[in-house]
Each structure stands twice: as structure tokens, then as C-alpha cells.
PDB file of N, CA and C in Angstrom:
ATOM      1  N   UNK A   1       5.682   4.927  -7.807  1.00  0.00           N
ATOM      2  CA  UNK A   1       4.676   5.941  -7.613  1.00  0.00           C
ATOM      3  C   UNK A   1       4.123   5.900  -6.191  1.00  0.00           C
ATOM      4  N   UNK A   2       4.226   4.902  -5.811  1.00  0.00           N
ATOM      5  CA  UNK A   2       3.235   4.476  -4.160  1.00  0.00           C
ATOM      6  C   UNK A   2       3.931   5.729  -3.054  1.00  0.00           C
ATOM      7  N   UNK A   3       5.691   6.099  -3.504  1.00  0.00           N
ATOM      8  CA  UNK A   3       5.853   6.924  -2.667  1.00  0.00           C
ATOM      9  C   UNK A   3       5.672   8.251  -2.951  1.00  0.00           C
ATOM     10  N   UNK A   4       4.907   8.411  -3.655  1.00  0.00           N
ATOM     11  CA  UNK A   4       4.510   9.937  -3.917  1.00  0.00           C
ATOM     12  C   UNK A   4       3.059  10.591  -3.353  1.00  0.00           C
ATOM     13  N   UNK A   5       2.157   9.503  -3.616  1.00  0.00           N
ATOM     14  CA  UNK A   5       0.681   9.933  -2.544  1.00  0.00           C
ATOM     15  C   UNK A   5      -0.027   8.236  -2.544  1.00  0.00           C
ATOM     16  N   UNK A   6      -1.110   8.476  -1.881  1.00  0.00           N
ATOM     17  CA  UNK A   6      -1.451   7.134  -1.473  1.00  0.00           C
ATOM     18  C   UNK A   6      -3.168   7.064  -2.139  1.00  0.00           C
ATOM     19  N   UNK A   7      -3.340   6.109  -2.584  1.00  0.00           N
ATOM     20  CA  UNK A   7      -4.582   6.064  -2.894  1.00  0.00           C
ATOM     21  C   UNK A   7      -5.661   4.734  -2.649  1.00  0.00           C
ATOM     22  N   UNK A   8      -4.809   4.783  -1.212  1.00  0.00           N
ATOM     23  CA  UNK A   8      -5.045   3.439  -0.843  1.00  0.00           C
ATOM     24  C   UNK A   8      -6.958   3.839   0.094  1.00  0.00           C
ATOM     25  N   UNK A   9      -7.738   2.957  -0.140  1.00  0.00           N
ATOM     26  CA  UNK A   9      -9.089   3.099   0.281  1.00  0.00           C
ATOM     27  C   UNK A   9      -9.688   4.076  -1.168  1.00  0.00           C
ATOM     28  N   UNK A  10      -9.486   4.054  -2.048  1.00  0.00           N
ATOM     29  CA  UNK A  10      -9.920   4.758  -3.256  1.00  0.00           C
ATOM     30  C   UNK A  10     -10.236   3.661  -4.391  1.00  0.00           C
ATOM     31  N   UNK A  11     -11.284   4.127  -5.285  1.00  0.00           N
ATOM     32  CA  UNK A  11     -11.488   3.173  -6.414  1.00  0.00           C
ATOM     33  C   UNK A  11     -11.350   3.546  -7.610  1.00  0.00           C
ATOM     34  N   UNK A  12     -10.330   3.065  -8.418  1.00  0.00           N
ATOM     35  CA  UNK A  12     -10.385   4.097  -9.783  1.00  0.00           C
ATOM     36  C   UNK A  12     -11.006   2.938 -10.842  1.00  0.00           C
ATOM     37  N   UNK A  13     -11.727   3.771 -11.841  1.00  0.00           N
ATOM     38  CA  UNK A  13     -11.971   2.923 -13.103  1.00  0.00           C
ATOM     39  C   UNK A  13     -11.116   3.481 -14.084  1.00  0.00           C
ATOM     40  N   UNK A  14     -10.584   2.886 -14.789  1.00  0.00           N
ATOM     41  CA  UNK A  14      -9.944   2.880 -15.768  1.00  0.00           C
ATOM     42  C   UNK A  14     -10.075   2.122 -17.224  1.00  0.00           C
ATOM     43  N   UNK A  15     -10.487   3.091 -18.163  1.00  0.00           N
ATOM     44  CA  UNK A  15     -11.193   2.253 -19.410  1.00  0.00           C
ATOM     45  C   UNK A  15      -9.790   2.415 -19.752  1.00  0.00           C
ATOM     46  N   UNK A  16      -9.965   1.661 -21.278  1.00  0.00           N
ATOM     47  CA  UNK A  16      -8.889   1.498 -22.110  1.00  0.00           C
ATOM     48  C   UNK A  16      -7.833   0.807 -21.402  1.00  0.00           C
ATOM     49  N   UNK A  17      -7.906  -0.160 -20.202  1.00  0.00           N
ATOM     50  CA  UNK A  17      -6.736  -0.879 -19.512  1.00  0.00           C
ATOM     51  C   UNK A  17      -6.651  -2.270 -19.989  1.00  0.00           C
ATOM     52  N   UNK A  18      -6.695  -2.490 -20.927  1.00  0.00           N
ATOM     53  CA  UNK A  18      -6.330  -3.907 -21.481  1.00  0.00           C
ATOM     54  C   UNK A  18      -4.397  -3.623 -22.055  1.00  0.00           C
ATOM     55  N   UNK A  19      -4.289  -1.980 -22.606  1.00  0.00           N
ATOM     56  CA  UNK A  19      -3.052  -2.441 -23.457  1.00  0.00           C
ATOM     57  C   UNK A  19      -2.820  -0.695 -23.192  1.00  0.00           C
ATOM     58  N   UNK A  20      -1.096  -0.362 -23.470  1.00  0.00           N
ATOM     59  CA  UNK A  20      -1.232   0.499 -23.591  1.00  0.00           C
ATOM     60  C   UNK A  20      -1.339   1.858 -22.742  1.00  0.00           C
ATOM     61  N   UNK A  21      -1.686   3.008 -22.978  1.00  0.00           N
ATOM     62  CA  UNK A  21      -1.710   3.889 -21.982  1.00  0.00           C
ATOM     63  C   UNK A  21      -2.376   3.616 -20.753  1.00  0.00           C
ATOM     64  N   UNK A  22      -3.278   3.169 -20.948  1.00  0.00           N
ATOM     65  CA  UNK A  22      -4.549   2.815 -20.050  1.00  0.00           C
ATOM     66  C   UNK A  22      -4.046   1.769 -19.059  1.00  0.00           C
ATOM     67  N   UNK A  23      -3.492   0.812 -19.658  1.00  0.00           N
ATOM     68  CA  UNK A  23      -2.849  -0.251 -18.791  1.00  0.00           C
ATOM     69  C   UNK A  23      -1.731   0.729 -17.995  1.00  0.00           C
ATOM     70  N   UNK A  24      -0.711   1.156 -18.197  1.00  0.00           N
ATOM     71  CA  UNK A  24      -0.108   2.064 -17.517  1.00  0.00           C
ATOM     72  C   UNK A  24      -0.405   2.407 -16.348  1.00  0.00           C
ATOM     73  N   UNK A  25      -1.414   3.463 -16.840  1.00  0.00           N
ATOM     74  CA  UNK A  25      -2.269   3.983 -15.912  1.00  0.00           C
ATOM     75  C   UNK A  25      -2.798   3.389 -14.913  1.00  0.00           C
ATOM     76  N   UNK A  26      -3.348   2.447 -15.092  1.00  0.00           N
ATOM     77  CA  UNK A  26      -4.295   1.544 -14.049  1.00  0.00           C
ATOM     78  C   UNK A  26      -3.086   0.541 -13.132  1.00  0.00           C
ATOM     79  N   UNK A  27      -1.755   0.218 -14.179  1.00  0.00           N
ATOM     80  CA  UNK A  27      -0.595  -0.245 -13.061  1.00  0.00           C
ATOM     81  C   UNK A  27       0.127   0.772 -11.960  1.00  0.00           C
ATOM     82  N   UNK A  28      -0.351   2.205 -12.842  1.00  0.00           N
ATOM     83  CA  UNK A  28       0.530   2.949 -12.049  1.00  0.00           C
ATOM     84  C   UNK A  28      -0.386   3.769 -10.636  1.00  0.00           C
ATOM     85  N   UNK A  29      -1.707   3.638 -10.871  1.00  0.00           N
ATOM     86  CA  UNK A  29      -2.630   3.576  -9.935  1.00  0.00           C
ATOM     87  C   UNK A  29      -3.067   2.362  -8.845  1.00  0.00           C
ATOM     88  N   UNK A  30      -2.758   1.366  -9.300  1.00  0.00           N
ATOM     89  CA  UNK A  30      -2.601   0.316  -8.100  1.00  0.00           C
ATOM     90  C   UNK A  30      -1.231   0.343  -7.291  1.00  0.00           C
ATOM     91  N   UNK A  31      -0.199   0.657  -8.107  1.00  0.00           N
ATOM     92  CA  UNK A  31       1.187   0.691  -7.265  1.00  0.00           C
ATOM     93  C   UNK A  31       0.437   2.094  -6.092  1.00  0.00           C
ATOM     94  N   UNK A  32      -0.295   2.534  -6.202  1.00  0.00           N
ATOM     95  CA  UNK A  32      -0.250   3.748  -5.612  1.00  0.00           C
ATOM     96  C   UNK A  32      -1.359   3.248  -4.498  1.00  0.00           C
ATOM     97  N   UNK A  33      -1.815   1.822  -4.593  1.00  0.00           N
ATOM     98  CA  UNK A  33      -2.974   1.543  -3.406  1.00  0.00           C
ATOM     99  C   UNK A  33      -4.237   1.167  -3.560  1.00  0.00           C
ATOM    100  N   UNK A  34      -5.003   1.916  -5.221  1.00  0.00           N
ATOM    101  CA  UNK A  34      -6.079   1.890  -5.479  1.00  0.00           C
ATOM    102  C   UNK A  34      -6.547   0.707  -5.839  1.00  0.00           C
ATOM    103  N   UNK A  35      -7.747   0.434  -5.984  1.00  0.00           N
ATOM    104  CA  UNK A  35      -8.730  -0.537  -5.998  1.00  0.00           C
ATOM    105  C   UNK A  35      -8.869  -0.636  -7.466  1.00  0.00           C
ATOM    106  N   UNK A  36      -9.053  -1.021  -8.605  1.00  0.00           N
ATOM    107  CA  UNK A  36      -9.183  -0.601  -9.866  1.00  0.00           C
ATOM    108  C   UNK A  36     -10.550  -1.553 -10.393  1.00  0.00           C
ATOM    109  N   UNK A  37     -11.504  -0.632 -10.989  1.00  0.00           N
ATOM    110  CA  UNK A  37     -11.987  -1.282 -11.915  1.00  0.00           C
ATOM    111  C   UNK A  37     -11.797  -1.213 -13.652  1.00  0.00           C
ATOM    112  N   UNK A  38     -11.106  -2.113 -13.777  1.00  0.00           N
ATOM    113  CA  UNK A  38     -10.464  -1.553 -15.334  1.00  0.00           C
ATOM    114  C   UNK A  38     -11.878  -2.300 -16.241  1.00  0.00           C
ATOM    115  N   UNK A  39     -11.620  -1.451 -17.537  1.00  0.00           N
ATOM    116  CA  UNK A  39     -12.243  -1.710 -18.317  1.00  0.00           C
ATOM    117  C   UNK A  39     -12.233  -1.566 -19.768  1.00  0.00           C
ATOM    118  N   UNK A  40     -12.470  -2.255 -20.638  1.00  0.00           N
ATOM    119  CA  UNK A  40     -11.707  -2.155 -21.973  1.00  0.00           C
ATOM    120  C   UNK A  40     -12.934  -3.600 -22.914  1.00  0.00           C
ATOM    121  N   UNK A  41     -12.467  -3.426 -24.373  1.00  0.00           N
ATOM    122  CA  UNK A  41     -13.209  -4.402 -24.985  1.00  0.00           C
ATOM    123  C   UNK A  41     -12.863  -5.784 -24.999  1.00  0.00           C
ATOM    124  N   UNK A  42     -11.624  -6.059 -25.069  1.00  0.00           N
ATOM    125  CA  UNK A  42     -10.819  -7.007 -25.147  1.00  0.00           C
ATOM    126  C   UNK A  42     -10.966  -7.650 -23.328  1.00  0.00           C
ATOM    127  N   UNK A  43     -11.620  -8.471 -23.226  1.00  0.00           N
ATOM    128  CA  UNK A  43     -11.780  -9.002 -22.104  1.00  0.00           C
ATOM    129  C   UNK A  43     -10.446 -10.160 -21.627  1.00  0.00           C
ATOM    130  N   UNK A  44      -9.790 -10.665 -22.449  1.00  0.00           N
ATOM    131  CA  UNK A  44      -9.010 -11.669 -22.190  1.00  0.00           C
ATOM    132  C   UNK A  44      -7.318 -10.613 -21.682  1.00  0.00           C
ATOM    133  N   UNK A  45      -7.180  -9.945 -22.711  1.00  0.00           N
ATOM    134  CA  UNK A  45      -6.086  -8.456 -22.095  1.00  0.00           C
ATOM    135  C   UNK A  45      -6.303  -7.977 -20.863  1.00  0.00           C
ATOM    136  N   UNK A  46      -7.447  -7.867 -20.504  1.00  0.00           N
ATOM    137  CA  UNK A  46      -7.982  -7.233 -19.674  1.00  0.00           C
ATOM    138  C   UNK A  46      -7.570  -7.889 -18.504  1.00  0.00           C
ATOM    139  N   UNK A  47      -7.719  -9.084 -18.810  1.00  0.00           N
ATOM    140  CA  UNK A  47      -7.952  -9.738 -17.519  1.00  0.00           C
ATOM    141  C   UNK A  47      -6.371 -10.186 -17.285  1.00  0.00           C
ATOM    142  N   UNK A  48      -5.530 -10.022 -18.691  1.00  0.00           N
ATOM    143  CA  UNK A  48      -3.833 -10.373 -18.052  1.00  0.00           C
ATOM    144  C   UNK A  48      -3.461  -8.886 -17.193  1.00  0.00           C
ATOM    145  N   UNK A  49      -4.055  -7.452 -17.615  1.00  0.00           N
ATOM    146  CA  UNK A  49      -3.664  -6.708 -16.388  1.00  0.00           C
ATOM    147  C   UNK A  49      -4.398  -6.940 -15.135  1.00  0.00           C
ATOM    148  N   UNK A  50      -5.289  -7.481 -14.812  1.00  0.00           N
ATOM    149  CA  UNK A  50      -6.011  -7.246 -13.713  1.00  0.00           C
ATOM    150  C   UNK A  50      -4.882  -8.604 -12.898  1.00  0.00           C
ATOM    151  N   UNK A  51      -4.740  -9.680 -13.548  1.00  0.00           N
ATOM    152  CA  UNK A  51      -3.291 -10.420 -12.569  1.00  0.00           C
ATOM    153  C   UNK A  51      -2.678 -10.042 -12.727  1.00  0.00           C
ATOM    154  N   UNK A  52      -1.787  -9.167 -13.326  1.00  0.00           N
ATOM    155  CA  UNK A  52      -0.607  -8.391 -13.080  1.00  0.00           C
ATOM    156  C   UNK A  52      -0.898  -7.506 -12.081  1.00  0.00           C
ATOM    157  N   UNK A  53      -1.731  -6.924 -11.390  1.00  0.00           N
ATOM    158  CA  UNK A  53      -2.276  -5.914 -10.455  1.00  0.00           C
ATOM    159  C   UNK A  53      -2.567  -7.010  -8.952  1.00  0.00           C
ATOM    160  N   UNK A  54      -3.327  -7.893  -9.156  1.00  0.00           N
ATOM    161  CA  UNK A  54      -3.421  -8.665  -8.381  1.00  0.00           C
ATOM    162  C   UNK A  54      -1.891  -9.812  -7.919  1.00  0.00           C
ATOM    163  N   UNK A  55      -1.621  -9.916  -8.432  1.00  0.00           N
ATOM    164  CA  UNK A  55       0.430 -10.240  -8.593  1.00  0.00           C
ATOM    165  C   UNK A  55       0.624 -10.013  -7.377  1.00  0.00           C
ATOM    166  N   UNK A  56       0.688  -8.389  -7.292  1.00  0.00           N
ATOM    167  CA  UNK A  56       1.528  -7.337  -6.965  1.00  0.00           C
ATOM    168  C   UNK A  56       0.593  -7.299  -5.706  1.00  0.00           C
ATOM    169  N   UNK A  57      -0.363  -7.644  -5.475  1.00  0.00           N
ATOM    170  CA  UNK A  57      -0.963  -7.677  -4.023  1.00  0.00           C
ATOM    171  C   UNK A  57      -1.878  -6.177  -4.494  1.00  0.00           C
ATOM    172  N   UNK A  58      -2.218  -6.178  -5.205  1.00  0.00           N
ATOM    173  CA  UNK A  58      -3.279  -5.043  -5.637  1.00  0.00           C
ATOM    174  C   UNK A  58      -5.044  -5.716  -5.813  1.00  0.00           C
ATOM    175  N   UNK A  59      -6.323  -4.754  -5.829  1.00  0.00           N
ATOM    176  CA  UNK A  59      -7.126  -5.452  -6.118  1.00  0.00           C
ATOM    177  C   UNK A  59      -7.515  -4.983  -7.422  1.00  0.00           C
ATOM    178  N   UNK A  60      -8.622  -5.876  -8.182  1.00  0.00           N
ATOM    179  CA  UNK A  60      -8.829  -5.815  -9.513  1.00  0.00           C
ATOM    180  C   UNK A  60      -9.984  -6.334 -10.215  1.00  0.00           C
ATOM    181  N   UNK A  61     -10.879  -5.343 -10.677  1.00  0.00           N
ATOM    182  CA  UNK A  61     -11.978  -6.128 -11.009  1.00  0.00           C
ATOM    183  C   UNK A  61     -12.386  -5.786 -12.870  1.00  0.00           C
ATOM    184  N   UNK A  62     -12.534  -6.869 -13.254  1.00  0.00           N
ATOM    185  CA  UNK A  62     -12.818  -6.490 -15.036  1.00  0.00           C
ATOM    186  C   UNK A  62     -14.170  -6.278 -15.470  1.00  0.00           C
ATOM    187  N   UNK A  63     -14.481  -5.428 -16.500  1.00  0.00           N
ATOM    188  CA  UNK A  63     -15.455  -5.179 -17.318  1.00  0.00           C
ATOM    189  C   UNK A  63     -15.237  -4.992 -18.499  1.00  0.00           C
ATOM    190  N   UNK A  64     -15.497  -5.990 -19.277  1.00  0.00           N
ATOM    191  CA  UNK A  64     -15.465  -5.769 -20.658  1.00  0.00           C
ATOM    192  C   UNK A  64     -16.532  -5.402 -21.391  1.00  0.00           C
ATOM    193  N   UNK A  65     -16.153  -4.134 -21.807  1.00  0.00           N
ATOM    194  CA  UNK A  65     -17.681  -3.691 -22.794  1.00  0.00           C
ATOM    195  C   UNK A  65     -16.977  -2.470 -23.892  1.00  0.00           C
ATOM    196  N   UNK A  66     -17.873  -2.237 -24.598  1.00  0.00           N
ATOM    197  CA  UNK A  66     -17.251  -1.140 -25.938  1.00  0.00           C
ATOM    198  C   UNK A  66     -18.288   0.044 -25.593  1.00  0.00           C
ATOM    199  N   UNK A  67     -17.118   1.340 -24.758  1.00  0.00           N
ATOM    200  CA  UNK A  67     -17.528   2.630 -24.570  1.00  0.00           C
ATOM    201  C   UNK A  67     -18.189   3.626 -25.734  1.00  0.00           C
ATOM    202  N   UNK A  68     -17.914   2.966 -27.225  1.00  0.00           N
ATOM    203  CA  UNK A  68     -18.924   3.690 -28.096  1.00  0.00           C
ATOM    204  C   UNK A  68     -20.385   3.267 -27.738  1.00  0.00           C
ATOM    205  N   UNK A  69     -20.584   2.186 -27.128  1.00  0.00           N
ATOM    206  CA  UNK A  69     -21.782   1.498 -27.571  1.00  0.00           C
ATOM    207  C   UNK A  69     -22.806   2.042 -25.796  1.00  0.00           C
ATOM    208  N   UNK A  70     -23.418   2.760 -25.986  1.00  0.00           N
ATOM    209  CA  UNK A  70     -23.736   4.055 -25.308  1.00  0.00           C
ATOM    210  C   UNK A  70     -24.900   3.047 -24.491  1.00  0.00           C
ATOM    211  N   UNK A  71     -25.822   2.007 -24.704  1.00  0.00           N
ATOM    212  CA  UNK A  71     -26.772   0.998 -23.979  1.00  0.00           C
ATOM    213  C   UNK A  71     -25.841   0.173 -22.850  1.00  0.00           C
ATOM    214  N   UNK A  72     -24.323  -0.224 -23.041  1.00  0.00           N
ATOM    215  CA  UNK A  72     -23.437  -0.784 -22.729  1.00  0.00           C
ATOM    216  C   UNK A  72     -22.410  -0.281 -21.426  1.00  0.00           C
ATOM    217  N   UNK A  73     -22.340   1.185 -21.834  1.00  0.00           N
ATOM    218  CA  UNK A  73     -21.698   2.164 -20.507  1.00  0.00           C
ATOM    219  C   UNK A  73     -23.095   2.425 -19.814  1.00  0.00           C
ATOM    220  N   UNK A  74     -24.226   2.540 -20.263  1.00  0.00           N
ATOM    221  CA  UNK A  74     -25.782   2.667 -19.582  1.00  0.00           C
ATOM    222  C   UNK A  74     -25.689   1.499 -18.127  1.00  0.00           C
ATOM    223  N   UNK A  75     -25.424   0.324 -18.553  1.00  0.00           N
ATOM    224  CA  UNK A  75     -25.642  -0.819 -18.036  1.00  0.00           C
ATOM    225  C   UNK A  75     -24.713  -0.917 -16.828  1.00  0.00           C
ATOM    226  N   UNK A  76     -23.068  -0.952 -17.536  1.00  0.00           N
ATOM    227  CA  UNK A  76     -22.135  -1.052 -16.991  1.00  0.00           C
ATOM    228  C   UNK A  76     -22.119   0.192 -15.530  1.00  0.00           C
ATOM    229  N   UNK A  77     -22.871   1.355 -15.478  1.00  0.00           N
ATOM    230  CA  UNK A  77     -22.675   2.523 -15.137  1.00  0.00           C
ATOM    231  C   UNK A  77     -23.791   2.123 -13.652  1.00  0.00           C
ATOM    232  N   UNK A  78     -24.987   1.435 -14.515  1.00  0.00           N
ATOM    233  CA  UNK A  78     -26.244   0.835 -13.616  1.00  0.00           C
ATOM    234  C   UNK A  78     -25.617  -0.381 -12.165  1.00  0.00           C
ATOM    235  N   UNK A  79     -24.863  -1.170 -13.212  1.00  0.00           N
ATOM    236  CA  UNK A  79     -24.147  -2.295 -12.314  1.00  0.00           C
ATOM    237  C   UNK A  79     -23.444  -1.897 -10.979  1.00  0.00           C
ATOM    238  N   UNK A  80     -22.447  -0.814 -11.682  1.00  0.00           N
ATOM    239  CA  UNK A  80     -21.662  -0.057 -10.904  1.00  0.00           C
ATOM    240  C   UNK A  80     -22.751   0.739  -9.252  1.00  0.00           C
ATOM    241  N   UNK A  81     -23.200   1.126  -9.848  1.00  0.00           N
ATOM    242  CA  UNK A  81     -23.976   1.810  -9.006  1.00  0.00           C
ATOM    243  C   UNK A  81     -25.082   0.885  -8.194  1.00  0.00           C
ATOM    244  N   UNK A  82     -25.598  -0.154  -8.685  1.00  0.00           N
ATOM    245  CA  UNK A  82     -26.478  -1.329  -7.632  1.00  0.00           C
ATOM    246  C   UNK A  82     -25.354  -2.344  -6.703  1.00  0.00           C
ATOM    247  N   UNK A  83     -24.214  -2.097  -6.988  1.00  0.00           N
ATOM    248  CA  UNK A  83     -23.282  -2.934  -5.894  1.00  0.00           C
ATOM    249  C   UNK A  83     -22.385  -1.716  -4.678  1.00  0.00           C
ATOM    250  N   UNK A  84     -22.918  -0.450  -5.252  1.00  0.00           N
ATOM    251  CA  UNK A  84     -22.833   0.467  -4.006  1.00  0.00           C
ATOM    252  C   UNK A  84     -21.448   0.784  -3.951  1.00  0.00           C
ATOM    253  N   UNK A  85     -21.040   0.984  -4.925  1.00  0.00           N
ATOM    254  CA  UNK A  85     -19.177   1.136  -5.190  1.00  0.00           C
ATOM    255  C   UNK A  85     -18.698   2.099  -4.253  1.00  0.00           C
ATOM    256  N   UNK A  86     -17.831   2.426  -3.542  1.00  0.00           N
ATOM    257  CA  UNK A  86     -17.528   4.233  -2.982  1.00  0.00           C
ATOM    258  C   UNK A  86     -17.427   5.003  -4.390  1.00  0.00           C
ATOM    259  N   UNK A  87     -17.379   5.955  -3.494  1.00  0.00           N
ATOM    260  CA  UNK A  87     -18.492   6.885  -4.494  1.00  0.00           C
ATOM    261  C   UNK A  87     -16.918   7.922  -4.762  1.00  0.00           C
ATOM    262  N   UNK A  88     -15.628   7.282  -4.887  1.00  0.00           N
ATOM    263  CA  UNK A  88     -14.747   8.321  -5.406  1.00  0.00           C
ATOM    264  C   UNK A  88     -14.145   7.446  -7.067  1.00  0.00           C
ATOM    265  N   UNK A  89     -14.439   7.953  -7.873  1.00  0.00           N
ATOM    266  CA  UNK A  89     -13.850   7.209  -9.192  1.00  0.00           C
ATOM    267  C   UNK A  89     -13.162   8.020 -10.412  1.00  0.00           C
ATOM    268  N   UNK A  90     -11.838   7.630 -10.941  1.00  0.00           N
ATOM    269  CA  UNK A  90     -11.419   8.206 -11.863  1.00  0.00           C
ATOM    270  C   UNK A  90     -11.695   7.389 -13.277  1.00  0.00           C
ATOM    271  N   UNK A  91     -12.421   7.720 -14.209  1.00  0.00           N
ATOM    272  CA  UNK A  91     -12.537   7.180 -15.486  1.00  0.00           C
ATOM    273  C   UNK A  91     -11.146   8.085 -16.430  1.00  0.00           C
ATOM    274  N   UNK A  92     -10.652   7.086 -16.701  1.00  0.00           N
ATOM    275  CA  UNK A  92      -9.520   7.514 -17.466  1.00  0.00           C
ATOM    276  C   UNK A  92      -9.602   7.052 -19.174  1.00  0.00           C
ATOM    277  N   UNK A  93     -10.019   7.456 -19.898  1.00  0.00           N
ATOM    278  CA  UNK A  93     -10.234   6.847 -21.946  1.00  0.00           C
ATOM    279  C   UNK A  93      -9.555   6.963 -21.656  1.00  0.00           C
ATOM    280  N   UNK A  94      -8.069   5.661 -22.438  1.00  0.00           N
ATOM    281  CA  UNK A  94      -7.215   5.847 -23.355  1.00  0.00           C
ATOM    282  C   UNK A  94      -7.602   5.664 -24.545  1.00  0.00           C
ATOM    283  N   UNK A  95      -6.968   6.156 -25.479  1.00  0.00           N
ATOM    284  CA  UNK A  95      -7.587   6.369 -26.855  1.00  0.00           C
ATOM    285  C   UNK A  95      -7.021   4.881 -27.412  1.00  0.00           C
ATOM    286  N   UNK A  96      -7.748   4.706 -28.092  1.00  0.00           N
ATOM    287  CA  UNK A  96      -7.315   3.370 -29.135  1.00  0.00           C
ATOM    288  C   UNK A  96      -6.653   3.216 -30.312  1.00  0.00           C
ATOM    289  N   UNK A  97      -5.548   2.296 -30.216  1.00  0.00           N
ATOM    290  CA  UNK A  97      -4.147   2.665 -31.110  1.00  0.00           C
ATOM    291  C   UNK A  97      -4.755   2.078 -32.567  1.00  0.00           C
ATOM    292  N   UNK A  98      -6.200   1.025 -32.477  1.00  0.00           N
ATOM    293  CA  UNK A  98      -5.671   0.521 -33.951  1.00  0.00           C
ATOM    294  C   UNK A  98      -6.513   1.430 -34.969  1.00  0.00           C
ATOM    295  N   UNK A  99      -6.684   2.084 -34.769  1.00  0.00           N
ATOM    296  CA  UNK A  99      -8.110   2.707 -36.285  1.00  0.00           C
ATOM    297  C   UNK A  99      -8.325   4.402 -35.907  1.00  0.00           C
ATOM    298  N   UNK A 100      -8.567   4.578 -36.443  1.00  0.00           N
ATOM    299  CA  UNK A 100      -9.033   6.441 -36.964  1.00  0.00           C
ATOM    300  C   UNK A 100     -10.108   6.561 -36.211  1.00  0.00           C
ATOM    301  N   UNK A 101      -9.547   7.393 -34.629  1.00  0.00           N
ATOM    302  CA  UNK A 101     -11.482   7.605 -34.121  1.00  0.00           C
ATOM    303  C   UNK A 101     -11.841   8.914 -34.600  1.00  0.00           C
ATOM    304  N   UNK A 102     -10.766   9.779 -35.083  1.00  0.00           N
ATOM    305  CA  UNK A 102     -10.906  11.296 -35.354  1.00  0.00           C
ATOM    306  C   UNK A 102     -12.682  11.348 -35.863  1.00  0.00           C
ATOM    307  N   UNK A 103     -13.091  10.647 -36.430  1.00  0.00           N
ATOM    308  CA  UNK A 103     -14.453  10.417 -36.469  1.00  0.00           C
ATOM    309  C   UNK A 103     -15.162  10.143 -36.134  1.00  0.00           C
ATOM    310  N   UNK A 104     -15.262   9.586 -34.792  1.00  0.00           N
ATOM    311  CA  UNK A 104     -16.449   9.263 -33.615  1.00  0.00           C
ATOM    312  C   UNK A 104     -16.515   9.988 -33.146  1.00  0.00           C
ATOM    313  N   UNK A 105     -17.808   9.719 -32.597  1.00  0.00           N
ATOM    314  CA  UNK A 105     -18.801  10.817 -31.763  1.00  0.00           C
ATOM    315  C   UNK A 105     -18.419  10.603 -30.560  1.00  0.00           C
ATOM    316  N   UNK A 106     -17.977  11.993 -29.738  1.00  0.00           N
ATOM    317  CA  UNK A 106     -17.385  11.666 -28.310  1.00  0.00           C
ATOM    318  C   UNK A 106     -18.232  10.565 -27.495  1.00  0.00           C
ATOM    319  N   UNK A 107     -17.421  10.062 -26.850  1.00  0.00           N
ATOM    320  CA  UNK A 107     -17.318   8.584 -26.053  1.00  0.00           C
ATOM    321  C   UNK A 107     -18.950   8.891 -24.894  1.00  0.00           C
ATOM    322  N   UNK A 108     -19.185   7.946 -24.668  1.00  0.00           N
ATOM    323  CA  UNK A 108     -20.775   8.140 -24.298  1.00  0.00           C
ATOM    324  C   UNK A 108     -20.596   8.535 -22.758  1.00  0.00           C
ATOM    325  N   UNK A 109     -19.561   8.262 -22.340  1.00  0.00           N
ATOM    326  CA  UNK A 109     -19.153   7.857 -20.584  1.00  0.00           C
ATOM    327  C   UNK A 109     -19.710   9.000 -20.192  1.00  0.00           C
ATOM    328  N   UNK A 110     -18.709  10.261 -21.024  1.00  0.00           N
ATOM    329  CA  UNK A 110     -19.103  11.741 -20.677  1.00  0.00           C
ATOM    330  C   UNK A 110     -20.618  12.446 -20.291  1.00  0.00           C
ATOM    331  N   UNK A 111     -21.364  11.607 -21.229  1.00  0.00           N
ATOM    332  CA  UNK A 111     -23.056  12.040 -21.075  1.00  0.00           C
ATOM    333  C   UNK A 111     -23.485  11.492 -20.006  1.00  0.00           C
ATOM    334  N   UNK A 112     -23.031  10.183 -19.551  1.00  0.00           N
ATOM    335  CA  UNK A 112     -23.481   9.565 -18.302  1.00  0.00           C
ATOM    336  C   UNK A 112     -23.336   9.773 -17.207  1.00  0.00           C
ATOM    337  N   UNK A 113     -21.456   9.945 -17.038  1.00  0.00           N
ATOM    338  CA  UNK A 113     -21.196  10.782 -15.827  1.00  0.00           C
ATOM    339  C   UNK A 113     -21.573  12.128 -15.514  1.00  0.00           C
ATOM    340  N   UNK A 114     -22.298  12.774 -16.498  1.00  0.00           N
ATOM    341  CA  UNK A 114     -22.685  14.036 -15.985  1.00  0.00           C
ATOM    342  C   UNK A 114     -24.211  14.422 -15.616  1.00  0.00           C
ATOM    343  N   UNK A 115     -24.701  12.800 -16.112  1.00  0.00           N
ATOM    344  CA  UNK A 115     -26.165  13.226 -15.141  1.00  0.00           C
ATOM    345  C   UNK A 115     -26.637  13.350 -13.964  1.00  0.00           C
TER     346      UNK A 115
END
């Protein structure tokens, strides 16, 4: 992917990067340059992509927290923002393979990023 555009000096977050689409994503966004802050519940997954990213001469920083839990993306969102992040970020949900979300209440990120 790195030879297709560059996203090098950019920071993406990427939830759901412990496993999965999300992990994908967040490998296929560091091959491309970016800075990643991945994020997902599973903190120990999490942290085998963030050395697989870092491996590869990529950078990588983890947050483990559960995006239903709406006090939690509050915090995480607060953190983000008191360490003065650049201010370009892609939040990417991947959806979660083990259980039925067809019944949750859309993901809280959405209400936050749009204040």
C-alpha cells in the first residue's frame, strides 16, 4: 500500500485493531507511514499488533477501552486531546465478530466526535 499514497506525518486511530478487520486496517495504514493509535478492548491483542507495526519500523500507541461504554471514549477522547495529538485522525469501528450487536445502541465515538 505505501506505494499508492503516503501518510507519512499523519495520525490515524483505529478502534477495533486488536483482531481482524481493524487490525488490517491499522497494518495497512502504517505500511502507508501513519502514526497509529489503535484501540480495541482486548489490551494484550492489541498490543501484539502495535509490535507487529512497530516490527516493521512503524509507530504505535495502545488504548484499551470498550467503545460502548460512552464515560470511557469521554476519557479516552479527553486524554487524546490534553497530549495535543495533530489534529488529523481517522477512527475506523470494526465491528465485532463474537456476539449480535444488531442490538446496540450506535457506538458512542460518533456523539463525541461531533461535538
Amino acid at each position: 500500500m505505501s506505494g499508492l499514497f503516503s501518510l507519512a506525518g499523519r495520525t490515524a486511530m483505529v478502534t477495533g485493531a486488536s483482531r481482524g478487520l481493524g487490525r488490517a486496517i491499522a497494518l495497512g495504514l502504517a505500511d502507508a507511514g501513519a502514526s497509529l493509535i489503535l484501540a480495541a478492548r482486548d489490551g494484550a491483542k492489541l498490543e501484539e499488533t502495535a509490535e507487529e507495526i512497530r516490527a516493521a519500523g512503524g509507530r504505535a500507541q495502545t488504548i484499551a477501552f470498550d467503545l460502548a461504554d460512552l464515560d470511557a471514549v469521554q476519557a479516552t477522547t479527553d486524554r487524546l486531546n490534553a497530549e495535543a495529538r495533530p489534529s488529523t485522525y481517522w477512527s475506523i469501528t470494526a465491528p465485532s465478530a463474537d456476539g449480535d450487536r444488531s442490538t446496540s445502541p450506535p457506538s458512542p465515538i460518533g456523539r463525541i466526535c461531533s461535538m
